[in-house]
PDB file of N, CA and C in Angstrom:
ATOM      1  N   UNK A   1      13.060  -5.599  10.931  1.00  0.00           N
ATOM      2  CA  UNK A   1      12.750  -5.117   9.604  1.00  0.00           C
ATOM      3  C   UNK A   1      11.400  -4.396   9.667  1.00  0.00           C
ATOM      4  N   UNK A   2      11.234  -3.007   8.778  1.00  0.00           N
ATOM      5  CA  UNK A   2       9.948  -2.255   9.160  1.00  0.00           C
ATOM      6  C   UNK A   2       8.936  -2.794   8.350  1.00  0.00           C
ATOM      7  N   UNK A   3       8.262  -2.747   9.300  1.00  0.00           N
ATOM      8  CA  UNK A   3       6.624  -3.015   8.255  1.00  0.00           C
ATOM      9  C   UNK A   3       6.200  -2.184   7.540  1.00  0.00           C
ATOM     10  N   UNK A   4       5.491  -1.983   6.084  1.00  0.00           N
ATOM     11  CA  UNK A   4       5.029  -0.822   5.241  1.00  0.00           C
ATOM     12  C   UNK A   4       3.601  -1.401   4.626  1.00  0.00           C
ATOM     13  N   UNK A   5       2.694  -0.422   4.439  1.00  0.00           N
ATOM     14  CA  UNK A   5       1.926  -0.507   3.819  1.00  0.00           C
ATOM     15  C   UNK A   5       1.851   0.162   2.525  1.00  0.00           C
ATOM     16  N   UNK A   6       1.670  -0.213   1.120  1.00  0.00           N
ATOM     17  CA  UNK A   6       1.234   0.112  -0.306  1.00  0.00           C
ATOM     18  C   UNK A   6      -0.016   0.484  -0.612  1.00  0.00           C
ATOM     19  N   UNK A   7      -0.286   1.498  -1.045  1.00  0.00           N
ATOM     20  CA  UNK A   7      -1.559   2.092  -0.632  1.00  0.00           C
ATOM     21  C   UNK A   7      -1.958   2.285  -2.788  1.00  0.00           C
ATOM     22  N   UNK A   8      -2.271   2.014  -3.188  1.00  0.00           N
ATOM     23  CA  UNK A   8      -2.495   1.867  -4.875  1.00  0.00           C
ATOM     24  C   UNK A   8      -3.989   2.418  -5.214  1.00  0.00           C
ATOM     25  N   UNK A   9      -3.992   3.604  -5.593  1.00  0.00           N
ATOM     26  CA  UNK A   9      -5.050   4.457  -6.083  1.00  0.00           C
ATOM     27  C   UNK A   9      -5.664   3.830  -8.039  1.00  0.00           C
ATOM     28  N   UNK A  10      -6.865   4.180  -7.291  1.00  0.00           N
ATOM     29  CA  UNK A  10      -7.837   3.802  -8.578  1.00  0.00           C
ATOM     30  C   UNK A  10      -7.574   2.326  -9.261  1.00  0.00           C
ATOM     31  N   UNK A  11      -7.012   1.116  -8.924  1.00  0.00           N
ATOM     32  CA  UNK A  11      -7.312   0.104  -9.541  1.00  0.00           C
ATOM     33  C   UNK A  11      -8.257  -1.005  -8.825  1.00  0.00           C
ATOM     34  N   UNK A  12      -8.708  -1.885 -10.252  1.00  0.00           N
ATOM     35  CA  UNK A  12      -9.387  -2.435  -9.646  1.00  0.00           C
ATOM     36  C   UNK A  12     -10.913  -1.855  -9.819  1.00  0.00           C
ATOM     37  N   UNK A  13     -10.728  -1.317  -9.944  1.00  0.00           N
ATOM     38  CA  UNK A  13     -11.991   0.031 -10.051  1.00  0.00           C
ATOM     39  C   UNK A  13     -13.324  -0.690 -10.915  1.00  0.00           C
ATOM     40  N   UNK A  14     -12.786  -0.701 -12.470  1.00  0.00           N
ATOM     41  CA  UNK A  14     -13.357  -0.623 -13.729  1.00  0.00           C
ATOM     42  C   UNK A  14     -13.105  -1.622 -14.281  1.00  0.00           C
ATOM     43  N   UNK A  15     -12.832  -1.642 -15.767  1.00  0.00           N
ATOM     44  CA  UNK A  15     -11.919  -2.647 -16.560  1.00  0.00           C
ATOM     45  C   UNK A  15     -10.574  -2.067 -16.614  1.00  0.00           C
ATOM     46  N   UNK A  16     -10.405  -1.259 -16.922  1.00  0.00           N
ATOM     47  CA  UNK A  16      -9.283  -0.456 -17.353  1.00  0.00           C
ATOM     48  C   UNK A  16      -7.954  -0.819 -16.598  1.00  0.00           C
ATOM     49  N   UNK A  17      -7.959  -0.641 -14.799  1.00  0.00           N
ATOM     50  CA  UNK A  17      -6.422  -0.773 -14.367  1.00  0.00           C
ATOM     51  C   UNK A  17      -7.061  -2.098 -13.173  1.00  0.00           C
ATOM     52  N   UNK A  18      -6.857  -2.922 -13.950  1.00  0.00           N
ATOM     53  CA  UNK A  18      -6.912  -4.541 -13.279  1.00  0.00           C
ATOM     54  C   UNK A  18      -5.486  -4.459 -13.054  1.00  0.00           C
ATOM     55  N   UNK A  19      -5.650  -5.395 -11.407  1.00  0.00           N
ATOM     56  CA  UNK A  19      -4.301  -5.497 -10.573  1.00  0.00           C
ATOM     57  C   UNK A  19      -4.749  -6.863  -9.796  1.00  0.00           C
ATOM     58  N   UNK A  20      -4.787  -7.885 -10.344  1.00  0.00           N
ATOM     59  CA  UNK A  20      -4.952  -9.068  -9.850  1.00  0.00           C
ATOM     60  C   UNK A  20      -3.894  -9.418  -8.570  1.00  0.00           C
ATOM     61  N   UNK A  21      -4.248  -9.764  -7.266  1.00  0.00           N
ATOM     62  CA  UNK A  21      -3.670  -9.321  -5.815  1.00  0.00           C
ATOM     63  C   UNK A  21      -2.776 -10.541  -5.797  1.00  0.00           C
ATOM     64  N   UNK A  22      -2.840 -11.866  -6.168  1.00  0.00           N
ATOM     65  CA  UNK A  22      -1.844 -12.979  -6.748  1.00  0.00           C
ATOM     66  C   UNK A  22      -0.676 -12.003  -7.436  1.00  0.00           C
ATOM     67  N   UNK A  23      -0.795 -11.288  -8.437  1.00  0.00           N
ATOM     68  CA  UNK A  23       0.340 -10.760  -9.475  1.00  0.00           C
ATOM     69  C   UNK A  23       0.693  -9.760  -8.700  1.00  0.00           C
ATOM     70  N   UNK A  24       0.454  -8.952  -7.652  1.00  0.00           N
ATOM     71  CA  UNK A  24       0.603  -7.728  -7.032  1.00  0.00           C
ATOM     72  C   UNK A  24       1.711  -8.115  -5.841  1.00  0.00           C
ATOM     73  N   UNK A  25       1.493  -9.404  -5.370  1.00  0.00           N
ATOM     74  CA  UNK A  25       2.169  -9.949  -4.156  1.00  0.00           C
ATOM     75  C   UNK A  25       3.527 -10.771  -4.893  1.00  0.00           C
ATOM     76  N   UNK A  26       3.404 -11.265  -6.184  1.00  0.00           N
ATOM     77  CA  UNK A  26       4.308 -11.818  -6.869  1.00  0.00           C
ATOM     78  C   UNK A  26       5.389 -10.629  -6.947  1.00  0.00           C
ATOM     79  N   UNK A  27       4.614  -9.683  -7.696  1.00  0.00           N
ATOM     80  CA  UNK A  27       5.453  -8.523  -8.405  1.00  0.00           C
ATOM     81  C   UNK A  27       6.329  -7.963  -6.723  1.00  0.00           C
ATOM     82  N   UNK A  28       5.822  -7.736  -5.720  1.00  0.00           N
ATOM     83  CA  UNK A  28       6.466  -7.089  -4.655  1.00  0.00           C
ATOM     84  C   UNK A  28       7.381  -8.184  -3.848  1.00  0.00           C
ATOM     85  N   UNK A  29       7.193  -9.376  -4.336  1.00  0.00           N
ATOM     86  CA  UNK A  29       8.181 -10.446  -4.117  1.00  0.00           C
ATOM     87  C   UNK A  29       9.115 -10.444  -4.585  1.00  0.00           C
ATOM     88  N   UNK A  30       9.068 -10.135  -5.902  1.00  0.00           N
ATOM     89  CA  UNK A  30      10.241  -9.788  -6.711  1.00  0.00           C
ATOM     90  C   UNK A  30      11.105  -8.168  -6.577  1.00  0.00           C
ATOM     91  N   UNK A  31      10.842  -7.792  -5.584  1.00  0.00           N
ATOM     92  CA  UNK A  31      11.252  -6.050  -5.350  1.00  0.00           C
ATOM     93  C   UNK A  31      11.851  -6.729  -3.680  1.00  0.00           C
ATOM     94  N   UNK A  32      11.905  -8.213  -3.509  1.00  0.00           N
ATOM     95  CA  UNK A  32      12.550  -8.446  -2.378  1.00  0.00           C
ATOM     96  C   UNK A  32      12.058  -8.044  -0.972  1.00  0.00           C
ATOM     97  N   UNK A  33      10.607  -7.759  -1.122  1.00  0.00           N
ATOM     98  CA  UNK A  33       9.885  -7.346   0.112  1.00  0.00           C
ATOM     99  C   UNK A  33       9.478  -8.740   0.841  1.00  0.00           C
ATOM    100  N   UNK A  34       9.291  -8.967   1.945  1.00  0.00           N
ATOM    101  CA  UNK A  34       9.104 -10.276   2.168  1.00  0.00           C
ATOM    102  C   UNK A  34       7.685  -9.710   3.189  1.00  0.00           C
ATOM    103  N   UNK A  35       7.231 -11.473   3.729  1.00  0.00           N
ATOM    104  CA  UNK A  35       6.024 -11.275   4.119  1.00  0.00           C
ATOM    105  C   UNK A  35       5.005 -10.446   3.585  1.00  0.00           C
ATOM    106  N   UNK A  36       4.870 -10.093   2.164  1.00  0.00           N
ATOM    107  CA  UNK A  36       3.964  -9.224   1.904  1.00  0.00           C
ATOM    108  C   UNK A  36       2.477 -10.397   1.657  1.00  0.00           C
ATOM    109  N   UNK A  37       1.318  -9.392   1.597  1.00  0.00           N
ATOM    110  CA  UNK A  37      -0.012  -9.764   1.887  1.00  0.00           C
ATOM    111  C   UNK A  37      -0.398  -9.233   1.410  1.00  0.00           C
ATOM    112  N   UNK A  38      -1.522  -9.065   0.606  1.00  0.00           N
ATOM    113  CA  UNK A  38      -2.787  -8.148   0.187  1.00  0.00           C
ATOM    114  C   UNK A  38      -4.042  -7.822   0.687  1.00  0.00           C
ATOM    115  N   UNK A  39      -4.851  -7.206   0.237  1.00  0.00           N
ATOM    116  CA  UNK A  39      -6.063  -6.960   1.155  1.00  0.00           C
ATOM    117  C   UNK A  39      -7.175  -7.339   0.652  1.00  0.00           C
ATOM    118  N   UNK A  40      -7.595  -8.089  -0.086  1.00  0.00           N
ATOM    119  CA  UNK A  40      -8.755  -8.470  -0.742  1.00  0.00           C
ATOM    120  C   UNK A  40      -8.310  -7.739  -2.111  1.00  0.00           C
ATOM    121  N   UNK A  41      -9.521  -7.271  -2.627  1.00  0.00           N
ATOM    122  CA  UNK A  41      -9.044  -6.710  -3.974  1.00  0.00           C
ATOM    123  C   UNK A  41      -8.635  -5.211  -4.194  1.00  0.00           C
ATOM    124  N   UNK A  42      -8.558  -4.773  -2.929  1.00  0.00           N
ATOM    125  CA  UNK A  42      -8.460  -3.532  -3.242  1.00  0.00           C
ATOM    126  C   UNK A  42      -7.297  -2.489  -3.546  1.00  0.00           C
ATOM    127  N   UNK A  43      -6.404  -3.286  -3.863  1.00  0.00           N
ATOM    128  CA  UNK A  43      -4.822  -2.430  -4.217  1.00  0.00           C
ATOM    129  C   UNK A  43      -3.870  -2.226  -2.949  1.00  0.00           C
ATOM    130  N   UNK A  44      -4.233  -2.374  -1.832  1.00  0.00           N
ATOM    131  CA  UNK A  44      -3.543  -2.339  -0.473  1.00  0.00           C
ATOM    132  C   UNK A  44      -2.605  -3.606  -0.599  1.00  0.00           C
ATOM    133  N   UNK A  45      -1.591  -3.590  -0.266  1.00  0.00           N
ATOM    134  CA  UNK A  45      -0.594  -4.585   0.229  1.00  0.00           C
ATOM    135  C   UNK A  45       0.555  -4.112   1.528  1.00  0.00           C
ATOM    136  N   UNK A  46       0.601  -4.886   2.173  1.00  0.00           N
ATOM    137  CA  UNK A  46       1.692  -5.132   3.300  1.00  0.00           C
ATOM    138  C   UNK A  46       2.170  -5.777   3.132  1.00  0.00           C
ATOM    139  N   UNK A  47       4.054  -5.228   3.373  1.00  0.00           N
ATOM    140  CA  UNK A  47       5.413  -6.282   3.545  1.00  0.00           C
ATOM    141  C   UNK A  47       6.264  -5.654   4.010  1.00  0.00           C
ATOM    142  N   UNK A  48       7.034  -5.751   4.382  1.00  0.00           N
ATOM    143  CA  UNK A  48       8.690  -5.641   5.260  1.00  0.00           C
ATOM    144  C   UNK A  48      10.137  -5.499   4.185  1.00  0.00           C
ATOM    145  N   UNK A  49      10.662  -4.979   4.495  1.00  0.00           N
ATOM    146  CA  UNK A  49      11.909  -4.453   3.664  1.00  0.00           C
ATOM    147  C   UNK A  49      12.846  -4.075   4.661  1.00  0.00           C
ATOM    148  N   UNK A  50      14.093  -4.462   4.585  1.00  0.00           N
ATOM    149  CA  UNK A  50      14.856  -2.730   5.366  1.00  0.00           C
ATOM    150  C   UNK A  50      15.119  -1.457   4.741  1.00  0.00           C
ATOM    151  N   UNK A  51      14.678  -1.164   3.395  1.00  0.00           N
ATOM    152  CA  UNK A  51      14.650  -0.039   2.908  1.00  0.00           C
ATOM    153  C   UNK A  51      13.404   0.918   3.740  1.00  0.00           C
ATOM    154  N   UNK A  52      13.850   2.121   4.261  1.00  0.00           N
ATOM    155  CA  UNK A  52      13.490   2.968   5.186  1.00  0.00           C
ATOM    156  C   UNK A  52      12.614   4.187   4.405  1.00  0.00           C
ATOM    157  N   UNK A  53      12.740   4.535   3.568  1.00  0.00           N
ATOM    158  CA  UNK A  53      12.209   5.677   2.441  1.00  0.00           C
ATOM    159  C   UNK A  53      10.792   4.949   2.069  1.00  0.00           C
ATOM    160  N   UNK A  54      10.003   5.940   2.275  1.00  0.00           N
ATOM    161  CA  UNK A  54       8.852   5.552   1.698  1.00  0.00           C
ATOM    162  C   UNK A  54       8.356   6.077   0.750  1.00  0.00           C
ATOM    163  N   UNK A  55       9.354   7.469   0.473  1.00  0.00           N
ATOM    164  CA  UNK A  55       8.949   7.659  -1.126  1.00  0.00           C
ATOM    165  C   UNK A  55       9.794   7.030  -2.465  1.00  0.00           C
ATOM    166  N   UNK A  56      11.023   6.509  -2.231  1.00  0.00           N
ATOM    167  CA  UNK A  56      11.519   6.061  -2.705  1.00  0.00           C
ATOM    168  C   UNK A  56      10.452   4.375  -3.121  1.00  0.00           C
ATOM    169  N   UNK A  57      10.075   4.125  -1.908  1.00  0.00           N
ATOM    170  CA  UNK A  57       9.365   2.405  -1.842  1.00  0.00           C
ATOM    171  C   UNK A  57       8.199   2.301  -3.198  1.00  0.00           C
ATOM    172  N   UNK A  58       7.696   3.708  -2.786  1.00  0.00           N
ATOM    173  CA  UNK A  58       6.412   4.335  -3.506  1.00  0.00           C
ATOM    174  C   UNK A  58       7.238   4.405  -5.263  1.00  0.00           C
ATOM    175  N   UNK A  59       7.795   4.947  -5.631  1.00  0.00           N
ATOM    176  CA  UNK A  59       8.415   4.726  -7.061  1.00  0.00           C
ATOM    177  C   UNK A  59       8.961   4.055  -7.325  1.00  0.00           C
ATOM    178  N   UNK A  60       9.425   2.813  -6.543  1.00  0.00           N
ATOM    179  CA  UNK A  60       9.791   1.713  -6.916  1.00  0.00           C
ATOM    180  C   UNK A  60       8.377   0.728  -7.167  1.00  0.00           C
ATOM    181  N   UNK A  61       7.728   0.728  -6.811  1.00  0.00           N
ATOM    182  CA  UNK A  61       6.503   0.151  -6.545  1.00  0.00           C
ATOM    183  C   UNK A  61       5.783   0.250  -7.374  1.00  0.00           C
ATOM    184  N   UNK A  62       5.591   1.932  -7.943  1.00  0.00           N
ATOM    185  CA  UNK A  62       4.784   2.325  -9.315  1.00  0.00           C
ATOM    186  C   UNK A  62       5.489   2.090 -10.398  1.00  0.00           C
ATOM    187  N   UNK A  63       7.250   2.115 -10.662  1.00  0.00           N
ATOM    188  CA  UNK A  63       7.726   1.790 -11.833  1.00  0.00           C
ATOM    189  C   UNK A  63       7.487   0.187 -11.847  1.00  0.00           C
ATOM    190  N   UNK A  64       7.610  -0.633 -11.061  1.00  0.00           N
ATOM    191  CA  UNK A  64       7.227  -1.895 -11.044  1.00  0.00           C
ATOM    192  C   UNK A  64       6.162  -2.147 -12.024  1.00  0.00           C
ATOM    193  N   UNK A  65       4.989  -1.607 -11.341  1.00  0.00           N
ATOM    194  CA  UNK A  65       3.345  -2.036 -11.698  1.00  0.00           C
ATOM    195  C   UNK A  65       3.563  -1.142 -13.577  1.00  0.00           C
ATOM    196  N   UNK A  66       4.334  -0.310 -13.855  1.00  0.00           N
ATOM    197  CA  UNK A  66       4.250  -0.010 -14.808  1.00  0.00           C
ATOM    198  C   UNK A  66       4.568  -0.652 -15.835  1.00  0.00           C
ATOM    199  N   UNK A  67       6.092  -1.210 -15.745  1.00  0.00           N
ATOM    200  CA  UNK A  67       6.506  -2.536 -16.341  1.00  0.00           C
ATOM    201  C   UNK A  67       5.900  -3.542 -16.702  1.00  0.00           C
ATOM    202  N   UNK A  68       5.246  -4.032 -15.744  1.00  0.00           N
ATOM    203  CA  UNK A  68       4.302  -4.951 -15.988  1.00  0.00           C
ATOM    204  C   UNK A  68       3.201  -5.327 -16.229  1.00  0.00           C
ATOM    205  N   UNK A  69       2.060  -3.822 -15.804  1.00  0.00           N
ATOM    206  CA  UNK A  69       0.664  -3.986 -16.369  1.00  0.00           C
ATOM    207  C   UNK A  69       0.822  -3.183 -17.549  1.00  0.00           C
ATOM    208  N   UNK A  70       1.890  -2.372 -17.975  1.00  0.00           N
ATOM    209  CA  UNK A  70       1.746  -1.164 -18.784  1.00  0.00           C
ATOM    210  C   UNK A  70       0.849   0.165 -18.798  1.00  0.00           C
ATOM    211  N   UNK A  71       0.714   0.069 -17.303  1.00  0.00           N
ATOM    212  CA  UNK A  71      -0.015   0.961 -17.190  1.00  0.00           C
ATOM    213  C   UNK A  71       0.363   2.156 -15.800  1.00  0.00           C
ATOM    214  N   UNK A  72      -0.030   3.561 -15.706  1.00  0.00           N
ATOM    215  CA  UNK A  72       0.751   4.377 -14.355  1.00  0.00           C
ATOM    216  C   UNK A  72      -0.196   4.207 -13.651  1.00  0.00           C
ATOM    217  N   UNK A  73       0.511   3.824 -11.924  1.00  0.00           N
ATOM    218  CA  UNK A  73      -0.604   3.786 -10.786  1.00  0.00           C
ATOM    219  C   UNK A  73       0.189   4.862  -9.682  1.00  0.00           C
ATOM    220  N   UNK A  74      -0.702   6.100  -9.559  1.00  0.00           N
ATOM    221  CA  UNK A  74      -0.249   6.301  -7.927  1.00  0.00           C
ATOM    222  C   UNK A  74      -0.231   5.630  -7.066  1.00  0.00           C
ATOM    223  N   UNK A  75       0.920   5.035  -6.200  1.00  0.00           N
ATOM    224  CA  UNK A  75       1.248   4.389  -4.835  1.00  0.00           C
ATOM    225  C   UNK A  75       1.293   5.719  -3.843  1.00  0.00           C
ATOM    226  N   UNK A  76       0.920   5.328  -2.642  1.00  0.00           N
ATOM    227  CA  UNK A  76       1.589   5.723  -1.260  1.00  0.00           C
ATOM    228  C   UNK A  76       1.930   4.515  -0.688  1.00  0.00           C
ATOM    229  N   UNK A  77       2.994   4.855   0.198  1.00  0.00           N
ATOM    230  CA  UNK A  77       3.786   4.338   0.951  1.00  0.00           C
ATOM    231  C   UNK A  77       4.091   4.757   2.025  1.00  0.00           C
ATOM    232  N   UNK A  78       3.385   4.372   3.639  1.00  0.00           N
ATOM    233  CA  UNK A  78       3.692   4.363   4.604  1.00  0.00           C
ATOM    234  C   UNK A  78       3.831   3.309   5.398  1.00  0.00           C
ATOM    235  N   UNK A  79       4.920   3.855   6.302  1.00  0.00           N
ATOM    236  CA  UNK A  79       5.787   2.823   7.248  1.00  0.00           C
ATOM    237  C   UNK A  79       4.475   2.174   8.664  1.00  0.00           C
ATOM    238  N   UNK A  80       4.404   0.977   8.703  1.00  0.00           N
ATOM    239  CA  UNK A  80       3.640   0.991  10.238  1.00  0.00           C
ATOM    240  C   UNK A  80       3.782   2.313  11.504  1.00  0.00           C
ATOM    241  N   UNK A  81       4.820   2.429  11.842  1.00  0.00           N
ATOM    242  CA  UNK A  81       5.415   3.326  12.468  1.00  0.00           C
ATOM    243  C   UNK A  81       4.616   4.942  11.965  1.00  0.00           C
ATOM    244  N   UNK A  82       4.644   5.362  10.634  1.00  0.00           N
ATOM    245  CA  UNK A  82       3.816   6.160  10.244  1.00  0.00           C
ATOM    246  C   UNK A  82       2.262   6.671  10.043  1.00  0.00           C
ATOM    247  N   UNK A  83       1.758   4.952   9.847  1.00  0.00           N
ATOM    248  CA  UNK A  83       0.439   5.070   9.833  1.00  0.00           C
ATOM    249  C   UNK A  83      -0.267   5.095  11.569  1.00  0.00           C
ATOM    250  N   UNK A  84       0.856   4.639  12.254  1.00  0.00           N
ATOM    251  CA  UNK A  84       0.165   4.709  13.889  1.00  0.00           C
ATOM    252  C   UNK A  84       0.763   6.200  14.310  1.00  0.00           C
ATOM    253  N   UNK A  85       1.007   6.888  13.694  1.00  0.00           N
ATOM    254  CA  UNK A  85       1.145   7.901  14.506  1.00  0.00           C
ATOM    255  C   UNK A  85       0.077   9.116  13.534  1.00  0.00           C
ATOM    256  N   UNK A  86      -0.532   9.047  12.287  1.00  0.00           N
ATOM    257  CA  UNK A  86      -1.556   9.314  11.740  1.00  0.00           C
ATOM    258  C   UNK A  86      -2.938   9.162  12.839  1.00  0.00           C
ATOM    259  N   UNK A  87      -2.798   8.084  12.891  1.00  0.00           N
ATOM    260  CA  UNK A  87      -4.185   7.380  13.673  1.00  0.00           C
ATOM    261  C   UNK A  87      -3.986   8.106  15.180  1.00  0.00           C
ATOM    262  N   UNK A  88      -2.931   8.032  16.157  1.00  0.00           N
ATOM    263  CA  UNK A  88      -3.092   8.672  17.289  1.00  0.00           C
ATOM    264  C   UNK A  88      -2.956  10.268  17.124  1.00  0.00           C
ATOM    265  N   UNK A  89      -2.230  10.794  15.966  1.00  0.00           N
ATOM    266  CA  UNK A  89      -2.819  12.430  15.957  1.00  0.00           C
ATOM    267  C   UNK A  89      -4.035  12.648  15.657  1.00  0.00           C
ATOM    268  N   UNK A  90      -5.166  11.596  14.817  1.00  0.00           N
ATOM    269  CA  UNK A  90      -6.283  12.059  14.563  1.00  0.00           C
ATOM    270  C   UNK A  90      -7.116  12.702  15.553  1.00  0.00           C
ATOM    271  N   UNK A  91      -7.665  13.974  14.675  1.00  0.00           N
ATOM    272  CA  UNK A  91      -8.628  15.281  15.956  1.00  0.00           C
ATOM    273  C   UNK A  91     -10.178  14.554  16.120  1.00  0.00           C
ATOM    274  N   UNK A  92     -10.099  13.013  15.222  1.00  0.00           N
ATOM    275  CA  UNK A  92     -11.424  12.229  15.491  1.00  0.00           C
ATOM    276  C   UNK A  92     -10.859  10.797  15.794  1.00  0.00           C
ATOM    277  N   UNK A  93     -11.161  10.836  16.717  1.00  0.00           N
ATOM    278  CA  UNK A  93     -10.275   9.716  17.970  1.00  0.00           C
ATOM    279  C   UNK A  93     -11.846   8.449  18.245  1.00  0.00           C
ATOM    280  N   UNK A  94     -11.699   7.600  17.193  1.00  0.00           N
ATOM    281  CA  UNK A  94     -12.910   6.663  16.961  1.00  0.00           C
ATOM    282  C   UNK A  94     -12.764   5.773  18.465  1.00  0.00           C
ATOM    283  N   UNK A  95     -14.089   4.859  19.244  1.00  0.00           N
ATOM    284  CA  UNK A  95     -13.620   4.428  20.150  1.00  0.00           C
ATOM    285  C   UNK A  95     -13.098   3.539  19.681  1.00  0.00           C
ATOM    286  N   UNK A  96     -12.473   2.380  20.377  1.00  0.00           N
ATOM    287  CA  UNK A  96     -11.835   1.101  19.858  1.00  0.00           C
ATOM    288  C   UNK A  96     -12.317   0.251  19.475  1.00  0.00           C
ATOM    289  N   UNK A  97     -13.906  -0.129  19.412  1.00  0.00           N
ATOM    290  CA  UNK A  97     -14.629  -1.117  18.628  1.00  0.00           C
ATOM    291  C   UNK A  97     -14.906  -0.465  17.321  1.00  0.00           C
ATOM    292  N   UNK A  98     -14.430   0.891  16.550  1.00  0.00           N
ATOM    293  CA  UNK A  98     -14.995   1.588  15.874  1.00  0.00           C
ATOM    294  C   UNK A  98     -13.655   1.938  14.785  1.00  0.00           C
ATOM    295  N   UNK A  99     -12.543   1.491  15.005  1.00  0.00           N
ATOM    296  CA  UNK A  99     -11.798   1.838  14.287  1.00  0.00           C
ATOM    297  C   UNK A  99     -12.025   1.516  13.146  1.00  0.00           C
ATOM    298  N   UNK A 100     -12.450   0.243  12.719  1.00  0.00           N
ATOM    299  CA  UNK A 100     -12.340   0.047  11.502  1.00  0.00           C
ATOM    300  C   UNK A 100     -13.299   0.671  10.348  1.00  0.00           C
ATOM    301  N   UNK A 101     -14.018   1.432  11.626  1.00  0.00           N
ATOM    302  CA  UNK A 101     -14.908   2.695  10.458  1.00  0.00           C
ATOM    303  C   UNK A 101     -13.780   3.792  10.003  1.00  0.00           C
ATOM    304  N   UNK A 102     -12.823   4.113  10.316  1.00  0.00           N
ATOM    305  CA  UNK A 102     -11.987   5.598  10.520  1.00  0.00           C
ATOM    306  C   UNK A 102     -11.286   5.790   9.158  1.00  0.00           C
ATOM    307  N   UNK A 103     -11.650   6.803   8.479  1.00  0.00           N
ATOM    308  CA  UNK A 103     -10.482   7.057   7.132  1.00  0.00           C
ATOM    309  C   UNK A 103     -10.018   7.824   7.206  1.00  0.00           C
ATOM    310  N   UNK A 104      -9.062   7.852   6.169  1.00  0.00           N
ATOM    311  CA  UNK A 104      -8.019   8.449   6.174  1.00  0.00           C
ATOM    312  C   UNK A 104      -7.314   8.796   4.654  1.00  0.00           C
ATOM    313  N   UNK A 105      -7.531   9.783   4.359  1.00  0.00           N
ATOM    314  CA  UNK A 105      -7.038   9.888   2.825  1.00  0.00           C
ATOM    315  C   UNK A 105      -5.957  10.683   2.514  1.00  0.00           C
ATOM    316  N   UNK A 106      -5.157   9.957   1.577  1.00  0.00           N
ATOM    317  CA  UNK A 106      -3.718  10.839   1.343  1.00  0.00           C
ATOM    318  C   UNK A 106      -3.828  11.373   0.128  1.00  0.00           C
ATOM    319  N   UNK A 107      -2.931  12.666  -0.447  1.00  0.00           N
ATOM    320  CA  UNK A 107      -3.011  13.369  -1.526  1.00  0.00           C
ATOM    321  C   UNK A 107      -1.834  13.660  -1.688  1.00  0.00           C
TER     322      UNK A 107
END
């Protein structure tokens, strides 16, 4: 089953789009993703599905959070498989004690 990461723009931020990471891992429990995890507070979550589409994952994900906070969040959605091949095309190739400096921003 593939691994995916949920990538959730601007919450968390302010007051405004609170996404408590308990209700975020609930809510993607209930979308039948298993093993999912969060990342501290920052809107990131990882879980496993066999659904293969990651834009599809991505609007399932945002109509979710809409339902339930009442509010719209841009998601991205990439596959493990996707985000490691991001990281080995990068033209800034961090050494390996350094990765966890390296970004990466989607639009």
């Amino acid at each position: 089953m593939p691994t995916f990461v949920a990538l959730l723009r601007g919450v968390n931020v302010g007051k405004a789009k609170r996404v408590p990471m308990a209700e975020l891992r609930t809510l993607l429990t209930g979308l039948r993703y298993t093993d999912v995890a969060t990342v501290l507070n920052s809107g990131n979550a990882v879980f496993r599905t066999d659904r293969r589409s990651s834009r599809r994952l991505a609007a399932d994900v945002s109509a979710a959070i809409l339902d339930r906070f009442q509010f719209e969040v841009p998601v991205v959605v990439k596959s493990a498989k996707e985000l490691s091949a991001i990281v080995a095309e990068s033209p800034i190739a961090p050494a390996a004690d350094e990765h966890s400096r390296l970004l990466v921003v989607f639009v």
